[in-house]
N, C-alpha and C. Protein backbone atom coordinates (compact mmCIF):
# COMPACT_ATOMS: atom_id res chain seq x y z
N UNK A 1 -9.82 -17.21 13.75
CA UNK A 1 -8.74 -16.72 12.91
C UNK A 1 -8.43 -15.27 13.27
N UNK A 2 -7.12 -14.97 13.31
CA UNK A 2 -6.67 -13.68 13.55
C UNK A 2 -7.16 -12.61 12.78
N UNK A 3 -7.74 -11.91 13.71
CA UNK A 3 -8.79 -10.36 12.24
C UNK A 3 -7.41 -8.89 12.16
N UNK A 4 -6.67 -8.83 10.99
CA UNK A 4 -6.03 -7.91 11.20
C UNK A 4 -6.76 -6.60 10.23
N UNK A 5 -6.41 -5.25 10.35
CA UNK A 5 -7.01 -3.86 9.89
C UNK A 5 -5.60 -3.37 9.88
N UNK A 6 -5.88 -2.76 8.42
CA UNK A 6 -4.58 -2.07 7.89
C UNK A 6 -4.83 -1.06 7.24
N UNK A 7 -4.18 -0.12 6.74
CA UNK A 7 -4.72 1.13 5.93
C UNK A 7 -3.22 0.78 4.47
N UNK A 8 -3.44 1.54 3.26
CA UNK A 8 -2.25 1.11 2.32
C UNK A 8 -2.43 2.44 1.61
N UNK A 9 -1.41 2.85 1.38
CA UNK A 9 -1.14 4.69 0.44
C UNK A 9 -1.30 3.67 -1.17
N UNK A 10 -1.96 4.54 -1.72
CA UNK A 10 -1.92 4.56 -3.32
C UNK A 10 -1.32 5.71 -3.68
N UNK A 11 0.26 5.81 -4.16
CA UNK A 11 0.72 6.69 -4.55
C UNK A 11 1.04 6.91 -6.18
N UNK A 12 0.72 8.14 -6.60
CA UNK A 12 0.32 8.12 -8.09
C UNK A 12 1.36 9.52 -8.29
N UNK A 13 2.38 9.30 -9.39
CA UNK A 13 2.78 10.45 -9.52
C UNK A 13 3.26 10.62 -10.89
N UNK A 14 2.92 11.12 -12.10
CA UNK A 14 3.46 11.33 -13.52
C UNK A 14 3.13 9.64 -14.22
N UNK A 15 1.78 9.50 -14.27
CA UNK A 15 0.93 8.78 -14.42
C UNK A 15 1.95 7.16 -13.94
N UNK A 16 2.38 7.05 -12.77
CA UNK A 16 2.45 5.74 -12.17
C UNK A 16 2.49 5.59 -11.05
N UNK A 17 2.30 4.36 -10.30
CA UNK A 17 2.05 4.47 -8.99
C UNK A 17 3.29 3.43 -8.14
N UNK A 18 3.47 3.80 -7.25
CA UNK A 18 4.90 3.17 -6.59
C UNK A 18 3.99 2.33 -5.19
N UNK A 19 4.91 1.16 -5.74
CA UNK A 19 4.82 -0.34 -5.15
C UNK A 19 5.85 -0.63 -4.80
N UNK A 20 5.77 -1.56 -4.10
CA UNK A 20 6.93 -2.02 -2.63
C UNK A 20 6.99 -3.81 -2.46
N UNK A 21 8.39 -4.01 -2.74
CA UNK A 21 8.22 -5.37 -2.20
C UNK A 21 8.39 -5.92 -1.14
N UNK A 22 7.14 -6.45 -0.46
CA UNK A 22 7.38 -6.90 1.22
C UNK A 22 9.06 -8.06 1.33
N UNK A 23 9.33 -7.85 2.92
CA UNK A 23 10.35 -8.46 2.97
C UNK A 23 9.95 -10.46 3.17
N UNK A 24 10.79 -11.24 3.86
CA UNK A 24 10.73 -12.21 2.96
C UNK A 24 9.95 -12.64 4.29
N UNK A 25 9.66 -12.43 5.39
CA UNK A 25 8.86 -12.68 6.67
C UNK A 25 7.52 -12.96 6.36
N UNK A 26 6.34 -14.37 7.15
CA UNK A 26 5.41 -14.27 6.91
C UNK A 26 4.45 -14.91 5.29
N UNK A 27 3.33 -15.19 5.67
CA UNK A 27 2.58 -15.20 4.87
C UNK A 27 2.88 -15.16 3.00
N UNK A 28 2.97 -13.85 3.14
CA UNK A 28 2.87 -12.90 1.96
C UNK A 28 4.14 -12.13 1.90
N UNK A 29 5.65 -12.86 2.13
CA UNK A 29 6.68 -12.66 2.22
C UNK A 29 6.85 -12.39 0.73
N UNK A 30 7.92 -11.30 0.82
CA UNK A 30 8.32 -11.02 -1.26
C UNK A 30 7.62 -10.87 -1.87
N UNK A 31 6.34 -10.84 -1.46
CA UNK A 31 5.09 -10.36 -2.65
C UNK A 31 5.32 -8.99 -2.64
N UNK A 32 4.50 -8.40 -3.44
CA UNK A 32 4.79 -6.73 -3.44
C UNK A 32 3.19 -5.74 -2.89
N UNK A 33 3.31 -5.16 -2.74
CA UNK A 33 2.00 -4.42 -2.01
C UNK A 33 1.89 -2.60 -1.99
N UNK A 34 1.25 -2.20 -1.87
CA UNK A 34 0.52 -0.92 -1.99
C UNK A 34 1.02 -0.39 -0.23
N UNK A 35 1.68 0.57 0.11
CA UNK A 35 2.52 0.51 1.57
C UNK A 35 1.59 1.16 2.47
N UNK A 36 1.84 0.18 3.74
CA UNK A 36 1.23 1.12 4.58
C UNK A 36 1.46 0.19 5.87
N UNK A 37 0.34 0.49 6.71
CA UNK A 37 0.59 -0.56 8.06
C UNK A 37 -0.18 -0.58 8.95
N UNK A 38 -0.59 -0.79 10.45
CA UNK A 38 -1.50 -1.45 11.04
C UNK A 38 -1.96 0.37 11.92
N UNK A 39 -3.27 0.30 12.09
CA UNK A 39 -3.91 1.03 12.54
C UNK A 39 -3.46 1.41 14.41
N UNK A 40 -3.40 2.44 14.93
CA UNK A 40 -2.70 2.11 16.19
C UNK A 40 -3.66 2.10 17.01
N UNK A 41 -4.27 1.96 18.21
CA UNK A 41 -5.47 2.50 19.03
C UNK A 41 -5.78 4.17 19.36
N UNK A 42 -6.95 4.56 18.54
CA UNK A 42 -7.24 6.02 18.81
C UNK A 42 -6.76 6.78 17.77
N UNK A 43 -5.90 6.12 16.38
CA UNK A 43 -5.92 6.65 15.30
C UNK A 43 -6.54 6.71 14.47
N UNK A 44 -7.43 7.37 13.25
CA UNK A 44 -8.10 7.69 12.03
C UNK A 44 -7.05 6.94 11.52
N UNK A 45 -7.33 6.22 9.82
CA UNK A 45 -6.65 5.41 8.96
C UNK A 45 -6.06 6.40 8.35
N UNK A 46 -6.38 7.44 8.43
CA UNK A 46 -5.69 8.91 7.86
C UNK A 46 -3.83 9.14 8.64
N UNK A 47 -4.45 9.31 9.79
CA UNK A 47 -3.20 9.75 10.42
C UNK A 47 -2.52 8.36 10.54
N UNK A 48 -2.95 7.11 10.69
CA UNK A 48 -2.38 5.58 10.77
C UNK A 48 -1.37 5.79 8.90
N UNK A 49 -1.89 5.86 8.65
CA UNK A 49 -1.08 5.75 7.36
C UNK A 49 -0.30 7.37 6.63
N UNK A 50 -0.18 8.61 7.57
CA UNK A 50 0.79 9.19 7.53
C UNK A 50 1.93 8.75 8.27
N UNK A 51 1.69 8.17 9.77
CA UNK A 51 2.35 7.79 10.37
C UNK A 51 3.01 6.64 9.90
N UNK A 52 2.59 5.75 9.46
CA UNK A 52 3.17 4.41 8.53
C UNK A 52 4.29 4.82 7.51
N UNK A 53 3.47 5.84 6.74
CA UNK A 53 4.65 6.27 5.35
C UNK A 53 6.08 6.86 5.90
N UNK A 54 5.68 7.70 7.00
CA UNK A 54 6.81 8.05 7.64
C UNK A 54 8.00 7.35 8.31
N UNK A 55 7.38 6.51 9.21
CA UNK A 55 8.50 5.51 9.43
C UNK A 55 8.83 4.56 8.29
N UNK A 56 8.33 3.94 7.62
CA UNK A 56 8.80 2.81 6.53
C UNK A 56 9.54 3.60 5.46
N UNK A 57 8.97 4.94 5.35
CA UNK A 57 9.44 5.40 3.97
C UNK A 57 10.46 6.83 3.83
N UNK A 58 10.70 7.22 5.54
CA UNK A 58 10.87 8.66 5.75
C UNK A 58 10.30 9.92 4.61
N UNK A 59 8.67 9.84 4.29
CA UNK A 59 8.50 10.99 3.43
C UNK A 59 7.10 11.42 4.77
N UNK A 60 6.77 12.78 4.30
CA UNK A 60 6.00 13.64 4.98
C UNK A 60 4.57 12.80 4.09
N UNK A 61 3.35 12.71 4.26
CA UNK A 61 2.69 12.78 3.06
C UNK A 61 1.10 13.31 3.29
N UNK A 62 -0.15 13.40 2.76
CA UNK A 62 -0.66 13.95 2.65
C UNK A 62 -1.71 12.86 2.40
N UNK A 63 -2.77 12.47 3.21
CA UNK A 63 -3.67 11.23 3.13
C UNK A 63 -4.85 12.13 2.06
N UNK A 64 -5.24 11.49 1.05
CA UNK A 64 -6.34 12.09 0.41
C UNK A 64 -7.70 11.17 0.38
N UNK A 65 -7.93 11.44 -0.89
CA UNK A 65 -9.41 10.54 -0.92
C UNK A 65 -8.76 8.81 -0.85
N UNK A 66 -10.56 8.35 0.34
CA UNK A 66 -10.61 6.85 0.06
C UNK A 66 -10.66 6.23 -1.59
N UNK A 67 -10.08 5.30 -1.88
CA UNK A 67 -10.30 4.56 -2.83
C UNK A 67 -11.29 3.18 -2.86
N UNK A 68 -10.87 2.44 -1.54
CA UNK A 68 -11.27 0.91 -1.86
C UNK A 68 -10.97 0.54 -0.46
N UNK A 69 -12.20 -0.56 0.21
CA UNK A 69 -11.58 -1.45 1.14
C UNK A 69 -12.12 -2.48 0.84
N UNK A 70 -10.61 -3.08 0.96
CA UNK A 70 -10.18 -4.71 0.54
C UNK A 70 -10.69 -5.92 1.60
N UNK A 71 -11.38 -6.92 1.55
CA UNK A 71 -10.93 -8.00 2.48
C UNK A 71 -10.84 -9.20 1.95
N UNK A 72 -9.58 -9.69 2.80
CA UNK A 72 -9.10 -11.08 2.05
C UNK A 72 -8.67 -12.01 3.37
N UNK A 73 -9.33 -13.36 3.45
CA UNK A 73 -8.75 -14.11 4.06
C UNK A 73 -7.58 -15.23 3.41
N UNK A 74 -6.65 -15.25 4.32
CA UNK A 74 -5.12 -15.43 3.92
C UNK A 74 -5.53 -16.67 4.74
N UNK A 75 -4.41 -17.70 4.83
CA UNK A 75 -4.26 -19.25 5.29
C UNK A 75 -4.11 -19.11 7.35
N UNK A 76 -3.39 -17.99 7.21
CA UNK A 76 -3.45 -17.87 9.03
C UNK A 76 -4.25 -16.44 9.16
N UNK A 77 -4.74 -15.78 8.80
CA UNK A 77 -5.51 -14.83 8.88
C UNK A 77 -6.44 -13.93 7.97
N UNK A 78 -7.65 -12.84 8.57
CA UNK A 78 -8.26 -12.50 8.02
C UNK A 78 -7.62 -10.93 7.83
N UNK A 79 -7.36 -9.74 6.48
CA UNK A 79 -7.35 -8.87 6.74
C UNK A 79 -8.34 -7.88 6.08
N UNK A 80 -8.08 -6.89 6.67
CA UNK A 80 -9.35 -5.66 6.06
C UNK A 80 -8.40 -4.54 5.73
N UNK A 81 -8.12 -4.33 4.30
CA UNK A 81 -7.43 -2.55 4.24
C UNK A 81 -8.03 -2.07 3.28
N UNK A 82 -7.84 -0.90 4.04
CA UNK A 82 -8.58 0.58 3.93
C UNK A 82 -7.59 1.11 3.02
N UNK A 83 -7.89 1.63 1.60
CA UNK A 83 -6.82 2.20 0.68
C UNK A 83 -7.39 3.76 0.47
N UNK A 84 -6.04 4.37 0.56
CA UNK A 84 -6.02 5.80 -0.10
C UNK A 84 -5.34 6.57 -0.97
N UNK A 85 -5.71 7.49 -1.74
CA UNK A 85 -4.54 7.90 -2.49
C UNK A 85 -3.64 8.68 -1.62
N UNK A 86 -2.34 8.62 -2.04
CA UNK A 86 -1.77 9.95 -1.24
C UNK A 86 -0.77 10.30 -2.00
N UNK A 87 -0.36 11.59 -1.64
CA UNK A 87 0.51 12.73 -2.09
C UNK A 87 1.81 12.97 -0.98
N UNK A 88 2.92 12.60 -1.61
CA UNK A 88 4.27 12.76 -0.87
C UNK A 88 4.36 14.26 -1.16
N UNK A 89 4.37 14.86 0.64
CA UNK A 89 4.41 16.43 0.64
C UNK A 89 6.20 16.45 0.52
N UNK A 90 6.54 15.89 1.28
CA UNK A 90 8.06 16.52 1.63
C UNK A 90 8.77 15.24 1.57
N UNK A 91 10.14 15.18 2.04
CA UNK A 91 11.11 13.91 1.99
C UNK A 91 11.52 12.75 0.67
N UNK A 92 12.17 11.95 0.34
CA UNK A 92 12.75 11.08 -0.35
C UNK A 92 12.47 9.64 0.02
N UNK A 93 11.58 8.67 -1.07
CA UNK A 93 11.10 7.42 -0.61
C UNK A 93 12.53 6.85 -0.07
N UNK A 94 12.81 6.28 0.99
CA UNK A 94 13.52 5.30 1.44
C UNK A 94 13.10 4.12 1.99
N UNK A 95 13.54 2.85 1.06
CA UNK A 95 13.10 1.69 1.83
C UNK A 95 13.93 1.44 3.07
N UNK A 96 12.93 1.00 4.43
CA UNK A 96 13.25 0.66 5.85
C UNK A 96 13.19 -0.41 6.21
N UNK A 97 11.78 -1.10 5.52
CA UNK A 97 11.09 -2.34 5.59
C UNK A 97 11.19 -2.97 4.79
N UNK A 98 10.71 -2.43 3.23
CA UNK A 98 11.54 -3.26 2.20
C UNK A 98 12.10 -3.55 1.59
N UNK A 99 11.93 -4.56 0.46
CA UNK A 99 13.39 -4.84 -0.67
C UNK A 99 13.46 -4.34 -1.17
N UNK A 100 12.37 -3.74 -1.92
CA UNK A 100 12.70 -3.37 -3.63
C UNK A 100 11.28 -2.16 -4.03
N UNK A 101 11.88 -1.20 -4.47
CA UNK A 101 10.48 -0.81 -5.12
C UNK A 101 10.22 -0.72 -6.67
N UNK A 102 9.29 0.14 -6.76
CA UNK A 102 8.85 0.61 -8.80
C UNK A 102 7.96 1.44 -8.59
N UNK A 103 8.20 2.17 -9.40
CA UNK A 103 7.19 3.01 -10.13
C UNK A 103 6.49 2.34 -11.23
N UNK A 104 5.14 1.84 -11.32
CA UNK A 104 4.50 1.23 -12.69
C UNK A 104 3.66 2.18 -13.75
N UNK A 105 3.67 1.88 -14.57
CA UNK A 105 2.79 2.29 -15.39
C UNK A 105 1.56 1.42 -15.74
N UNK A 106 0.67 1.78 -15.97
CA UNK A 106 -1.27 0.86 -15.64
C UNK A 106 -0.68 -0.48 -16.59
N UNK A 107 0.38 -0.65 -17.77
CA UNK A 107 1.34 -1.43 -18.13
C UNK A 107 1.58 -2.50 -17.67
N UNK A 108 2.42 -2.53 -16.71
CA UNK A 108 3.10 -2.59 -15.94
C UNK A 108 2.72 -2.95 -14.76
N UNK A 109 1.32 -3.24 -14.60
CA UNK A 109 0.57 -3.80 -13.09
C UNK A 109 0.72 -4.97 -12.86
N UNK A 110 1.22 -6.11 -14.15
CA UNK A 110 1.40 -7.08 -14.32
C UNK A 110 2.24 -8.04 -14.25
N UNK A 111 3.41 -6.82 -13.83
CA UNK A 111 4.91 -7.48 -13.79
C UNK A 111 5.54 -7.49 -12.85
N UNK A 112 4.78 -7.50 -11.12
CA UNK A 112 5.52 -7.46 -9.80
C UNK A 112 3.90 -8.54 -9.66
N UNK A 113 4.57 -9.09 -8.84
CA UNK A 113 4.04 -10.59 -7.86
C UNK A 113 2.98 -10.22 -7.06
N UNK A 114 1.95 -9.49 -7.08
CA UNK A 114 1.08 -8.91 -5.82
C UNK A 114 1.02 -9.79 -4.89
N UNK A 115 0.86 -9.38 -3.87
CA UNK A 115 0.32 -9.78 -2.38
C UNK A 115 -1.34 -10.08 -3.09
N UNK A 116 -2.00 -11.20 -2.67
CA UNK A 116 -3.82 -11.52 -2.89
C UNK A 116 -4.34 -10.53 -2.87
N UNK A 117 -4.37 -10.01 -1.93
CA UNK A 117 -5.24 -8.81 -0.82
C UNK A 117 -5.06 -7.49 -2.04
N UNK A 118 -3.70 -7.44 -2.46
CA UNK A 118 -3.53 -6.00 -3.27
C UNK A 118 -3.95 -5.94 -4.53
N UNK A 119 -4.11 -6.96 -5.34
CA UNK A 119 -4.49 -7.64 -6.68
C UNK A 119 -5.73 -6.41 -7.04
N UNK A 120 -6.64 -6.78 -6.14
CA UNK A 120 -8.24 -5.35 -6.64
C UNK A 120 -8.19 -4.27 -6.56
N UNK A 121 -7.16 -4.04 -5.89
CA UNK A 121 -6.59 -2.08 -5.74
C UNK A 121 -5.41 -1.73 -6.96
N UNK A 122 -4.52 -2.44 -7.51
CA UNK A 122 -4.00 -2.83 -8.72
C UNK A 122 -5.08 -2.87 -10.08
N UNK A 123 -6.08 -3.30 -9.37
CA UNK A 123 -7.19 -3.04 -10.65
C UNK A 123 -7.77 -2.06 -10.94
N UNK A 124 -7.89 -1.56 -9.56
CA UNK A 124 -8.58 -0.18 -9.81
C UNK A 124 -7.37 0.88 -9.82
N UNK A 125 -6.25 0.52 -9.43
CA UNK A 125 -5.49 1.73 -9.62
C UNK A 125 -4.94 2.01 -11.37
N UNK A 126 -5.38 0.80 -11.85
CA UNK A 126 -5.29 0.28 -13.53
C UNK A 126 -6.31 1.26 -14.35
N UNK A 127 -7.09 1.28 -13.77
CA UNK A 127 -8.36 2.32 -13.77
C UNK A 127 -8.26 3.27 -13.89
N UNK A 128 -8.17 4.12 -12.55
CA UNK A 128 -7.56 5.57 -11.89
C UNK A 128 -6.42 6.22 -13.30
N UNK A 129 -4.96 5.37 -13.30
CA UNK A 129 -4.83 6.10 -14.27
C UNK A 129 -4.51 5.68 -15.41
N UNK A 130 -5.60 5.23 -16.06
CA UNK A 130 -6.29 5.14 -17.66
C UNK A 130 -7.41 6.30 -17.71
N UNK A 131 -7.80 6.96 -16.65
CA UNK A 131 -9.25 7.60 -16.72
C UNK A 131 -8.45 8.96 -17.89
């Protein structure tokens, strides 16, 4: 089975965190997910997922602390992501890649379709800000 490695931004800002709905391609098409993207050769998951936010989202951002790594095997593959919080330094979220976004409130974790894989980082980000 195909082993994929991904890194995903947990972005938290005025107690909610912004989620993304994948496009309709694939697997885990229209589900919604925590953004980010595939690790390149010779990158840290740090700089893999500044570089990710940037192209998908045109914002600058600021990789902080690890949170959680996820693994979930899916029907055609296995994946592994590496989650972090991060901080949008500069720029305006623009979707590139996907449909739709939100800002949630820990509320509100309940009412976009997760992707499998994102479901336990949704839990803990349920967590994070209730603390």
């Amino acid at each position: 089975m195909k082993q994929i490695e991904v890194v995903a931004a947990v972005i938290i800002q005025e107690g909610r965190v912004f989620a993304a709905q994948r496009n309709g391609k694939g697997e885990v098409g229209f589900k919604w997910e925590f953004p980010g993207g595939k690790t390149e050769q010779g990158e840290t998951n740090q700089a893999a997922l500044a570089r990710e936010l940037r192209e998908e989202l045109g914002v600058v951002a600021e990789v902080g602390d690890f949170i959680m790594t996820v693994t979930h095997g899916y029907q055609t593959f296995h994946l592994t992501m590496h989650c972090y919080q991060v901080e949008i330094r500069s720029g305006t979220l623009v979707l590139k890649e996907h449909l739709e976004s939100r800002w949630l409130a820990p509320n509100e974790l309940d009412t976009v379709d997760w992707a499998p894989a994102d479901i336990p980082v949704a839990d803990r980000v349920r967590e994070l800000l209730t603390l």
